[in-house]
C-alpha atoms as a PDB file:
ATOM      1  CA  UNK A   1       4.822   3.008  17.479  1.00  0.00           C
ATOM      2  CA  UNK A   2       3.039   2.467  14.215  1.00  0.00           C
ATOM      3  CA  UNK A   3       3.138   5.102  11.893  1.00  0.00           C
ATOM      4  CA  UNK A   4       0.538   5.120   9.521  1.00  0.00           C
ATOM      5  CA  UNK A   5       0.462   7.785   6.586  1.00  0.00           C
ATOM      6  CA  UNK A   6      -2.562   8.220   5.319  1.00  0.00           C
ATOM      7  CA  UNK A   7      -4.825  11.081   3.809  1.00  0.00           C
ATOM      8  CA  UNK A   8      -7.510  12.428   6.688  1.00  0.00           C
ATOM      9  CA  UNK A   9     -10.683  11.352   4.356  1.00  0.00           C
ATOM     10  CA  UNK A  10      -8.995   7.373   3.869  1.00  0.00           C
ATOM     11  CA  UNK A  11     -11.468   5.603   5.828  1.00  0.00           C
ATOM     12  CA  UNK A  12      -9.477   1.908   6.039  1.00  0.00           C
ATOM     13  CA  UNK A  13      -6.565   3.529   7.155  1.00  0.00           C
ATOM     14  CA  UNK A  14      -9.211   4.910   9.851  1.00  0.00           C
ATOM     15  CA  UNK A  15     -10.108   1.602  10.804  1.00  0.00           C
ATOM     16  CA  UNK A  16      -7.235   0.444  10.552  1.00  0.00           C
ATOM     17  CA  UNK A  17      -5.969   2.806  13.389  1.00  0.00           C
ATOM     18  CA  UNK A  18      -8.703   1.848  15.675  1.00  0.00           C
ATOM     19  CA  UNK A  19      -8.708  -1.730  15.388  1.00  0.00           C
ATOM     20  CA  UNK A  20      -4.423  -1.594  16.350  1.00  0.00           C
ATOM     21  CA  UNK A  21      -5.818   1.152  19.569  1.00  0.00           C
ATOM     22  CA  UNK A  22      -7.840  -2.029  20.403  1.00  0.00           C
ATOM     23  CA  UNK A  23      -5.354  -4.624  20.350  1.00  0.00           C
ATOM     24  CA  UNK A  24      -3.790  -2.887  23.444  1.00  0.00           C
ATOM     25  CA  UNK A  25      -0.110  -3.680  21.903  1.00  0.00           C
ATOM     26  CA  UNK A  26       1.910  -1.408  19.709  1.00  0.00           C
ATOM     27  CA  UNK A  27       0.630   2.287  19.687  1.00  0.00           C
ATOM     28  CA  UNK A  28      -0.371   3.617  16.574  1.00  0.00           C
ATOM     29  CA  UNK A  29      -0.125   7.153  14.703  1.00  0.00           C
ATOM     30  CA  UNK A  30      -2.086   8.578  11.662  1.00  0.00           C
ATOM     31  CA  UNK A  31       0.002  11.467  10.019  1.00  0.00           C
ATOM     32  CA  UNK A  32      -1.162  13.038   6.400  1.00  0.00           C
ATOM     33  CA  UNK A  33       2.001  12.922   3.705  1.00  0.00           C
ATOM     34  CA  UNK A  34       0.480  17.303   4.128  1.00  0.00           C
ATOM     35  CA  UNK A  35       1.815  16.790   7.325  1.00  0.00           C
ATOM     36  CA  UNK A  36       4.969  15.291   6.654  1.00  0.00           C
ATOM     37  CA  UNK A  37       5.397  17.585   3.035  1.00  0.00           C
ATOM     38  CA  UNK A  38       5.284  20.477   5.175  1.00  0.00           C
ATOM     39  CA  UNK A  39       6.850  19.636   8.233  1.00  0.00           C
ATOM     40  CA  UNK A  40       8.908  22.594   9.771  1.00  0.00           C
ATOM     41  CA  UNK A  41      12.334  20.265   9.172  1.00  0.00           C
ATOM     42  CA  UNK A  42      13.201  17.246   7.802  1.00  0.00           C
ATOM     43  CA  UNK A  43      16.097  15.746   9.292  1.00  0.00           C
ATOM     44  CA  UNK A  44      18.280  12.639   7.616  1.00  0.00           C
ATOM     45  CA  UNK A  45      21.293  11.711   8.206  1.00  0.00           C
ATOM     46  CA  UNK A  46      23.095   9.415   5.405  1.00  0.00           C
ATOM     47  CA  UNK A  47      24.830   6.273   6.540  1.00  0.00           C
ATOM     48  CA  UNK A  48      22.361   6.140   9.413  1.00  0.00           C
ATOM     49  CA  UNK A  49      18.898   5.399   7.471  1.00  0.00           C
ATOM     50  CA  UNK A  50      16.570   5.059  11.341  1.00  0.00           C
ATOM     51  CA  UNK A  51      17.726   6.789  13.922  1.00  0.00           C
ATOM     52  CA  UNK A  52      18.674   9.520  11.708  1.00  0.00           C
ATOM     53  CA  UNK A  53      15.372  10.831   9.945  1.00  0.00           C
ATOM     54  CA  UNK A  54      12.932  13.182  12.273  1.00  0.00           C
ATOM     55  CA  UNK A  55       9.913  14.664  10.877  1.00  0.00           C
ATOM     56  CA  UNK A  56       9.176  18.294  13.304  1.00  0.00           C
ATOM     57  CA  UNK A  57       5.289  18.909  12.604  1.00  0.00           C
ATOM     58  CA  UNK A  58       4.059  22.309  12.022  1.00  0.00           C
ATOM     59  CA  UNK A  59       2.277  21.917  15.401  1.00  0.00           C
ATOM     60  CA  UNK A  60       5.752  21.438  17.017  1.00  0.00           C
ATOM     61  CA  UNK A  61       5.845  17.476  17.522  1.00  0.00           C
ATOM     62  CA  UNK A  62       8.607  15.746  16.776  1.00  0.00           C
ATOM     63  CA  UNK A  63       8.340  12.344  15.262  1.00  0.00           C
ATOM     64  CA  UNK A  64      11.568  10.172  15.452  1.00  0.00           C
ATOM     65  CA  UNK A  65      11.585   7.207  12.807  1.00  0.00           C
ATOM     66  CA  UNK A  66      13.984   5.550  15.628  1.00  0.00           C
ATOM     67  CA  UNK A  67      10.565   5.128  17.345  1.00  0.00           C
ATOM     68  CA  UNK A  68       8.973   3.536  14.771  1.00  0.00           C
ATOM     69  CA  UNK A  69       8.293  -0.085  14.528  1.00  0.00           C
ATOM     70  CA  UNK A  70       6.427  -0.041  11.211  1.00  0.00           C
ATOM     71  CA  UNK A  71       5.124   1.917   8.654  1.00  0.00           C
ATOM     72  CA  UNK A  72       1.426   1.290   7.058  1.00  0.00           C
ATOM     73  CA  UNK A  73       2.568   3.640   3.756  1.00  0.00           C
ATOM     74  CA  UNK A  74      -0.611   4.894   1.761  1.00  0.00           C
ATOM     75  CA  UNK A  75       0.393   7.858  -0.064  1.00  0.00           C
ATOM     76  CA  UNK A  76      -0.925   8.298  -3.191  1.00  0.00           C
ATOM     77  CA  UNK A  77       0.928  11.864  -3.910  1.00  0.00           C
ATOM     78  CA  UNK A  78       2.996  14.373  -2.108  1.00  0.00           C
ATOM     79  CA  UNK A  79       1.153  17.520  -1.412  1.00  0.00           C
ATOM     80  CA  UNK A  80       3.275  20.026  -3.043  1.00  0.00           C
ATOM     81  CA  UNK A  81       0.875  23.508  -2.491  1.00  0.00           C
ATOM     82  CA  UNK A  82       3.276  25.460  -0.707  1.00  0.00           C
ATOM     83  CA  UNK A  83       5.654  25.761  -4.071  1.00  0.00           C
ATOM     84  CA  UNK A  84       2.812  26.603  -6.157  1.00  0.00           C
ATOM     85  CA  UNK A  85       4.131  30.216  -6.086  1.00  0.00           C
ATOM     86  CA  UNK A  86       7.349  29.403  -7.182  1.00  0.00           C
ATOM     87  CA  UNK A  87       8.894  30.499 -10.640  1.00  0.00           C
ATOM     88  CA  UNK A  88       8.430  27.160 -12.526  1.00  0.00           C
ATOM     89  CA  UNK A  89      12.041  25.912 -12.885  1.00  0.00           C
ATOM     90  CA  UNK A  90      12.289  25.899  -9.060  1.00  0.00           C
ATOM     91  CA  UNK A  91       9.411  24.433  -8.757  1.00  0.00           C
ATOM     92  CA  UNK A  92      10.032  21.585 -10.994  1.00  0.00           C
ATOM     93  CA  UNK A  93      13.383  21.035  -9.337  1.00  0.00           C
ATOM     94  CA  UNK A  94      11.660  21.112  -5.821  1.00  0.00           C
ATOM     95  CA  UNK A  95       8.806  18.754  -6.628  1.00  0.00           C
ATOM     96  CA  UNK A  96      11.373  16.257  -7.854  1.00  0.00           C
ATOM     97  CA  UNK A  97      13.711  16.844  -4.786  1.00  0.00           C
ATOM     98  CA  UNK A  98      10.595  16.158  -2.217  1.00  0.00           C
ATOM     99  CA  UNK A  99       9.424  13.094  -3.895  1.00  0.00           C
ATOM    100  CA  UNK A 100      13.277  11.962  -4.262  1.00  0.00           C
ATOM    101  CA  UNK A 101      13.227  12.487  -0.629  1.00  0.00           C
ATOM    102  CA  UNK A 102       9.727  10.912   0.327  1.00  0.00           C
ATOM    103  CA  UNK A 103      10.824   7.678  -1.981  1.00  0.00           C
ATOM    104  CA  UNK A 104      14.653   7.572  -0.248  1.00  0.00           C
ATOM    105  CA  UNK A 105      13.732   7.728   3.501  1.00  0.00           C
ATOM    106  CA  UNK A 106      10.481   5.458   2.700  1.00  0.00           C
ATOM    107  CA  UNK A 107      12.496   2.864   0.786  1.00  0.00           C
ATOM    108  CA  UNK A 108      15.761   3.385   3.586  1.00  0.00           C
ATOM    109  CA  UNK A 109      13.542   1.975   6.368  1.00  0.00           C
ATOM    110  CA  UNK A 110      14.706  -1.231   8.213  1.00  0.00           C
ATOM    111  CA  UNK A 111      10.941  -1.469   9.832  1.00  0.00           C
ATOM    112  CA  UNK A 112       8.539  -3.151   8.339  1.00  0.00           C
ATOM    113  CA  UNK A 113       6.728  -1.155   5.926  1.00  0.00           C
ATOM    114  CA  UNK A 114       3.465  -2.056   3.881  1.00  0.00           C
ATOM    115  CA  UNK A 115       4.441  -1.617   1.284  1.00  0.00           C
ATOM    116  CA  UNK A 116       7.590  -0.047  -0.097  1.00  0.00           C
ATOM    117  CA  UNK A 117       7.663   2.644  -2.616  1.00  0.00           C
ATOM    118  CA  UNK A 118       7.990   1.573  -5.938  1.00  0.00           C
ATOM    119  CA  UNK A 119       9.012   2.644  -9.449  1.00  0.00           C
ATOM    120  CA  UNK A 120       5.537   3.437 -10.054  1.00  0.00           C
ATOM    121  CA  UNK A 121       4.018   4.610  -6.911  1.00  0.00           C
ATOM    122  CA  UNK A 122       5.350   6.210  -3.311  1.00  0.00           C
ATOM    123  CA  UNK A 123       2.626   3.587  -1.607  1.00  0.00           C
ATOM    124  CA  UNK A 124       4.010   0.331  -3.722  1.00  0.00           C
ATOM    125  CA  UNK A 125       3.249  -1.039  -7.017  1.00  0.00           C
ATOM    126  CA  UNK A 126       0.918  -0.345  -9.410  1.00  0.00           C
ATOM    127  CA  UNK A 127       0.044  -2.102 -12.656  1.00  0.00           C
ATOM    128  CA  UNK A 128      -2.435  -1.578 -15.569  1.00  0.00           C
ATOM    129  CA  UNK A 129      -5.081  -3.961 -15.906  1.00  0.00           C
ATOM    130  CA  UNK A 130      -3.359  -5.710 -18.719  1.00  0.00           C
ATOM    131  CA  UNK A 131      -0.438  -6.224 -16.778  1.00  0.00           C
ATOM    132  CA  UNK A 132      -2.616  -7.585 -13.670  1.00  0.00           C
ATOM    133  CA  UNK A 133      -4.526 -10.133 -16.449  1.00  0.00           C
ATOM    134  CA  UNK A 134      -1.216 -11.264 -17.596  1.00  0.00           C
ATOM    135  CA  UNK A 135       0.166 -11.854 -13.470  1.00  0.00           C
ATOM    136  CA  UNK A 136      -3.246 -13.704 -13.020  1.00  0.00           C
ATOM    137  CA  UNK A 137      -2.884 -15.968 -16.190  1.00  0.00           C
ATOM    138  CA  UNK A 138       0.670 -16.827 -15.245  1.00  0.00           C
ATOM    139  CA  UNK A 139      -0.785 -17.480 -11.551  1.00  0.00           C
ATOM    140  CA  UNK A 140      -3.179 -19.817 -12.628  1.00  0.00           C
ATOM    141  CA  UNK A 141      -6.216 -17.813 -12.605  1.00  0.00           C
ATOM    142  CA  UNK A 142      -9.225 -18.640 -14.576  1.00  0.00           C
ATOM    143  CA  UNK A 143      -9.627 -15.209 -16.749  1.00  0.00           C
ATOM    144  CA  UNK A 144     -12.058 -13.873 -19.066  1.00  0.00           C
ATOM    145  CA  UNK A 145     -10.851 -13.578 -22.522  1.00  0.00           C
ATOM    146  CA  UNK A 146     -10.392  -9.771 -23.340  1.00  0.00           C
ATOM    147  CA  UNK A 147      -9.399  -7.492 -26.310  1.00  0.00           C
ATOM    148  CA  UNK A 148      -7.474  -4.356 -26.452  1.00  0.00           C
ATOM    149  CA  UNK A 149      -7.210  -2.463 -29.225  1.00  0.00           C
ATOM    150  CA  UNK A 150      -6.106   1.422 -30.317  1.00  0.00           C
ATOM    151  CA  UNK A 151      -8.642   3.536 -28.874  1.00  0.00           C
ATOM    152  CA  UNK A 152      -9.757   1.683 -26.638  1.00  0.00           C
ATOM    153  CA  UNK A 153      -8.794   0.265 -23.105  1.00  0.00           C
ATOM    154  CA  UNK A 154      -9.509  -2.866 -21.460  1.00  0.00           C
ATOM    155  CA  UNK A 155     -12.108  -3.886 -20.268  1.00  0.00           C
ATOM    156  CA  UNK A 156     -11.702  -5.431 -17.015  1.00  0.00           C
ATOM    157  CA  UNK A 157     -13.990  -8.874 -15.961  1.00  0.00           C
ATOM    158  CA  UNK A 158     -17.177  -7.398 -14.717  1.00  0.00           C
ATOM    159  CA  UNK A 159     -18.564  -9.470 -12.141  1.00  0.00           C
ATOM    160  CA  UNK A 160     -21.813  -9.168  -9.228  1.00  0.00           C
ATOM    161  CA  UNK A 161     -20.110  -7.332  -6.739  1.00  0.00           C
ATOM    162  CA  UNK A 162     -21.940  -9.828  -4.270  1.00  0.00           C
ATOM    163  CA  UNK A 163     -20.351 -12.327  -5.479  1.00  0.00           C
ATOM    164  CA  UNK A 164     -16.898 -11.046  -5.179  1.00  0.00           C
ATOM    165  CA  UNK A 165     -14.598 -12.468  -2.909  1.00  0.00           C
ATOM    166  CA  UNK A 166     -11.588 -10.639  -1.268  1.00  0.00           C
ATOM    167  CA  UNK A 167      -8.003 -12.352   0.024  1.00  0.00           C
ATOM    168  CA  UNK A 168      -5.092 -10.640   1.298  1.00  0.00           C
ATOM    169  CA  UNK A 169      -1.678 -11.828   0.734  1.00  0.00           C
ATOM    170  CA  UNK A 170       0.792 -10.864   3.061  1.00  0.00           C
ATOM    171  CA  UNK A 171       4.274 -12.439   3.508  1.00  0.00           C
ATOM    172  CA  UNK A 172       3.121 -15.378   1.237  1.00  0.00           C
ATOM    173  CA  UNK A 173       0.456 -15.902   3.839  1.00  0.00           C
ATOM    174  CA  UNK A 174      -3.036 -15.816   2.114  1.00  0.00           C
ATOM    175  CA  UNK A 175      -5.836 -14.238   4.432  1.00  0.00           C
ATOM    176  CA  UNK A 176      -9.876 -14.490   4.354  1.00  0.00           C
ATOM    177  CA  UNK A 177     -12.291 -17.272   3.602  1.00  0.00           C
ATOM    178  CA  UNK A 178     -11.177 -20.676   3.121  1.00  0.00           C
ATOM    179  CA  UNK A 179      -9.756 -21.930  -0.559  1.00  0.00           C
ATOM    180  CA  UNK A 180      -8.724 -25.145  -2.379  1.00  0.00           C
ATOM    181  CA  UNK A 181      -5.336 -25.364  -3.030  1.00  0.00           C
ATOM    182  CA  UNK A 182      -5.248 -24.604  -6.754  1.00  0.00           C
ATOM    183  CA  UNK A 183      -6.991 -20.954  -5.833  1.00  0.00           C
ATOM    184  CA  UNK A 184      -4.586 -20.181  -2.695  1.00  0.00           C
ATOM    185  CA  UNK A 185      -1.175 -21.414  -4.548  1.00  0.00           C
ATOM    186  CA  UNK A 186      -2.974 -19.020  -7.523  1.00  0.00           C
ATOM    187  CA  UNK A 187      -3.057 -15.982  -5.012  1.00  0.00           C
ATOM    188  CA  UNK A 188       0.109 -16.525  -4.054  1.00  0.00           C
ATOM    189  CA  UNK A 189       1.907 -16.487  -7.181  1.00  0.00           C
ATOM    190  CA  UNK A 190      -0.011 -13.704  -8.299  1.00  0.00           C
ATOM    191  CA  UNK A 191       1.276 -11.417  -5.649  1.00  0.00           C
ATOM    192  CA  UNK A 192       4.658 -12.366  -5.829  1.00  0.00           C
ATOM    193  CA  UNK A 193       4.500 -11.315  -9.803  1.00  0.00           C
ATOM    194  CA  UNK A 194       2.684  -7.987  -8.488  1.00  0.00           C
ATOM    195  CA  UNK A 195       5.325  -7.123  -6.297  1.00  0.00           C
ATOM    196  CA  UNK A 196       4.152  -6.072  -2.684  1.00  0.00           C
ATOM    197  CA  UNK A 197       4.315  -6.963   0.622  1.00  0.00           C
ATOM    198  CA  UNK A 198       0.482  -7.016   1.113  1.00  0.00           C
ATOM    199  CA  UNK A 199      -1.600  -7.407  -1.972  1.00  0.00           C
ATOM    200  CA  UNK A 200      -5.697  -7.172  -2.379  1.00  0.00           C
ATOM    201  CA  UNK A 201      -7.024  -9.540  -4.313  1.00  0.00           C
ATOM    202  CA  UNK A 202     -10.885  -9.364  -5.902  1.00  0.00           C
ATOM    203  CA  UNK A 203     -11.713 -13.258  -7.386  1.00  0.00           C
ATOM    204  CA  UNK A 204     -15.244 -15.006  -7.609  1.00  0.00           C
ATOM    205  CA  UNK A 205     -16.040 -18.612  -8.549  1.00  0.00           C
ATOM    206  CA  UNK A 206     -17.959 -18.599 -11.978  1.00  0.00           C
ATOM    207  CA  UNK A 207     -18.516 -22.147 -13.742  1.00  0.00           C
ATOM    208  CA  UNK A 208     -16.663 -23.528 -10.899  1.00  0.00           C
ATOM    209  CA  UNK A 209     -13.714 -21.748 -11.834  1.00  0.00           C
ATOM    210  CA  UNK A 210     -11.907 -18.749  -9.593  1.00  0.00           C
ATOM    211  CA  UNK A 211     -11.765 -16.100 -11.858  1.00  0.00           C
ATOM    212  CA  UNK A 212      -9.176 -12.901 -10.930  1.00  0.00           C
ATOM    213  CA  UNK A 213     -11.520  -9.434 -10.641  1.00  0.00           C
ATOM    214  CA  UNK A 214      -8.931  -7.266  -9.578  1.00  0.00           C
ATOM    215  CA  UNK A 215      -6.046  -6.457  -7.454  1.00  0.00           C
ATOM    216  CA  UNK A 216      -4.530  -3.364  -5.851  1.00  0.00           C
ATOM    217  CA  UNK A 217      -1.983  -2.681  -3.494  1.00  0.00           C
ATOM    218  CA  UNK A 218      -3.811  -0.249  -1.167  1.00  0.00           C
ATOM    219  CA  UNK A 219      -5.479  -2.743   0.677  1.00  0.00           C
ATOM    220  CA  UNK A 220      -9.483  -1.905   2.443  1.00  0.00           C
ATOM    221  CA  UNK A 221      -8.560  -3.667   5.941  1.00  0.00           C
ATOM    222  CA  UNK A 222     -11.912  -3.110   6.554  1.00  0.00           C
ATOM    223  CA  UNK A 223     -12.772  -6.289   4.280  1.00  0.00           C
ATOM    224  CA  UNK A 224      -9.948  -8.425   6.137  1.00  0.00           C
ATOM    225  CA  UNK A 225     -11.471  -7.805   9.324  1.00  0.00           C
ATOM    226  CA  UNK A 226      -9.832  -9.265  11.869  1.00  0.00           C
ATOM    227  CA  UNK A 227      -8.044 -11.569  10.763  1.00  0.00           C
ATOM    228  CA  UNK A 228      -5.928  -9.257   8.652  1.00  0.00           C
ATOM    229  CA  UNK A 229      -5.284  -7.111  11.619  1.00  0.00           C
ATOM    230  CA  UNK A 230      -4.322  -9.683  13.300  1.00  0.00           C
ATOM    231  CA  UNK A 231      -1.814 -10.837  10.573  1.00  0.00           C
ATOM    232  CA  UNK A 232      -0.203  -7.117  10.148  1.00  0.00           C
ATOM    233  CA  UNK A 233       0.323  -6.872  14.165  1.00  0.00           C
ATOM    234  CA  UNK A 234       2.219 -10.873  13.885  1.00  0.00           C
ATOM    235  CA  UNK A 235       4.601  -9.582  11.043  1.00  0.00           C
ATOM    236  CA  UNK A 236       5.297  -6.305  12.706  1.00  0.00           C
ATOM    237  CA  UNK A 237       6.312  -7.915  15.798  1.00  0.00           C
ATOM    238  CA  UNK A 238       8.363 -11.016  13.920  1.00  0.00           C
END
């Protein structure tokens, strides 16, 4: 089974869902991190990282990470509403104990997951858009010059959303329409400096340069199509 945690309104993990129904191969699973926050137990076991960790759902279903051959991670927080009511010093102490949790049994996974929690995020890494300027200079990227100064943030390169173009990296493998080598070496580089196992990356060709837009690393499958689906289902079953 794929397991794929997602929020109920996050349409690409939607699609997502649908398109791996229609492959016919591996079975997939949405479940909200709501779900999974307020599961009835949470079960792990220490010194046995998959066959030890079992989610039981409020409606009674039991999901056994020993089943799981992959993880599509996409939470953005950990829903933390049922220790609202708690005095606050508890309720510090529990927030940090669920997301210590939610980052251990995430990170503890010998299945592929895409993508890892990170320092900065439970759904992988996230950088400022300095910091993504700087990964797509180093790359090789063609970049607008910009300015930051007190007061005032970045601006990032604004470009005609029509004439934005959108790669996936995954595994070193670059996905989507067809690029020199310059550009797809560029792409690659850049997501090994950003730090995920499955990077978005925004770029258009301006002056016949490929400029870097933007980058993120929860990925709109919708805009990899098949191809990207395709991709995800190969690694998974490496």
């Amino acid at each position: 089974m794929i397991l794929i945690i997602a929020e109920p309104f996050d349409m690409a993990a939607l699609w997502l869902h649908t398109r791996i129904a229609e492959s016919g191969g591996i079975p997939a699973k949405v479940v909200t991190p709501a779900q999974l926050s307020y599961a009835l137990s949470i079960t792990q076991y220490l010194g046995s990282p998959h066959d030890g960790i079992a989610f039981r759902l409020a409606n009674e279903e039991t999901i056994h990470m020993r089943d799981v051959a992959a993880v599509i991670n996409r939470i953005v927080t950990v829903p933390q509403a049922h220790i609202n009511q708690a005095p606050e010093a508890d309720r510090n102490y529990a927030s940090s104990e669920i997301h210590a949790f939610m980052l251990g049994w995430l990170g503890a996974l010998p299945c592929p997951v895409f993508n890892p929690p990170s320092p900065e995020s439970l759904s992988g890494p996230w950088h400022s858009d300095i910091a993504a300027l700087n990964f797509a200079v180093l790359a090789g990227f063609a970049c607008t010059p910009a300015t930051l100064g007190t007061g005032e943030g970045l601006k990032p390169f604004a470009a005609d959303t029509a004439s934005v173009d959108t790669h996936f990296v995954l595994d070193g493998q670059v996905i989507g329409a067809l690029l020199d080598a310059s550009a797809r070496d560029a792409m690659i580089q850049f997501a090994q400096l950003w730090g995920a196992r499955l990077v978005q990356i925004d770029s258009c060709v301006r002056e016949g340069r490929r400029h870097f837009v933007t980058a993120s690393s929860m990925a709109d499958y919708r805009r990899g199509g098949a191809l990207l689906v395709r991709a995800i289902l190969k690694a998974i079953q490496l």
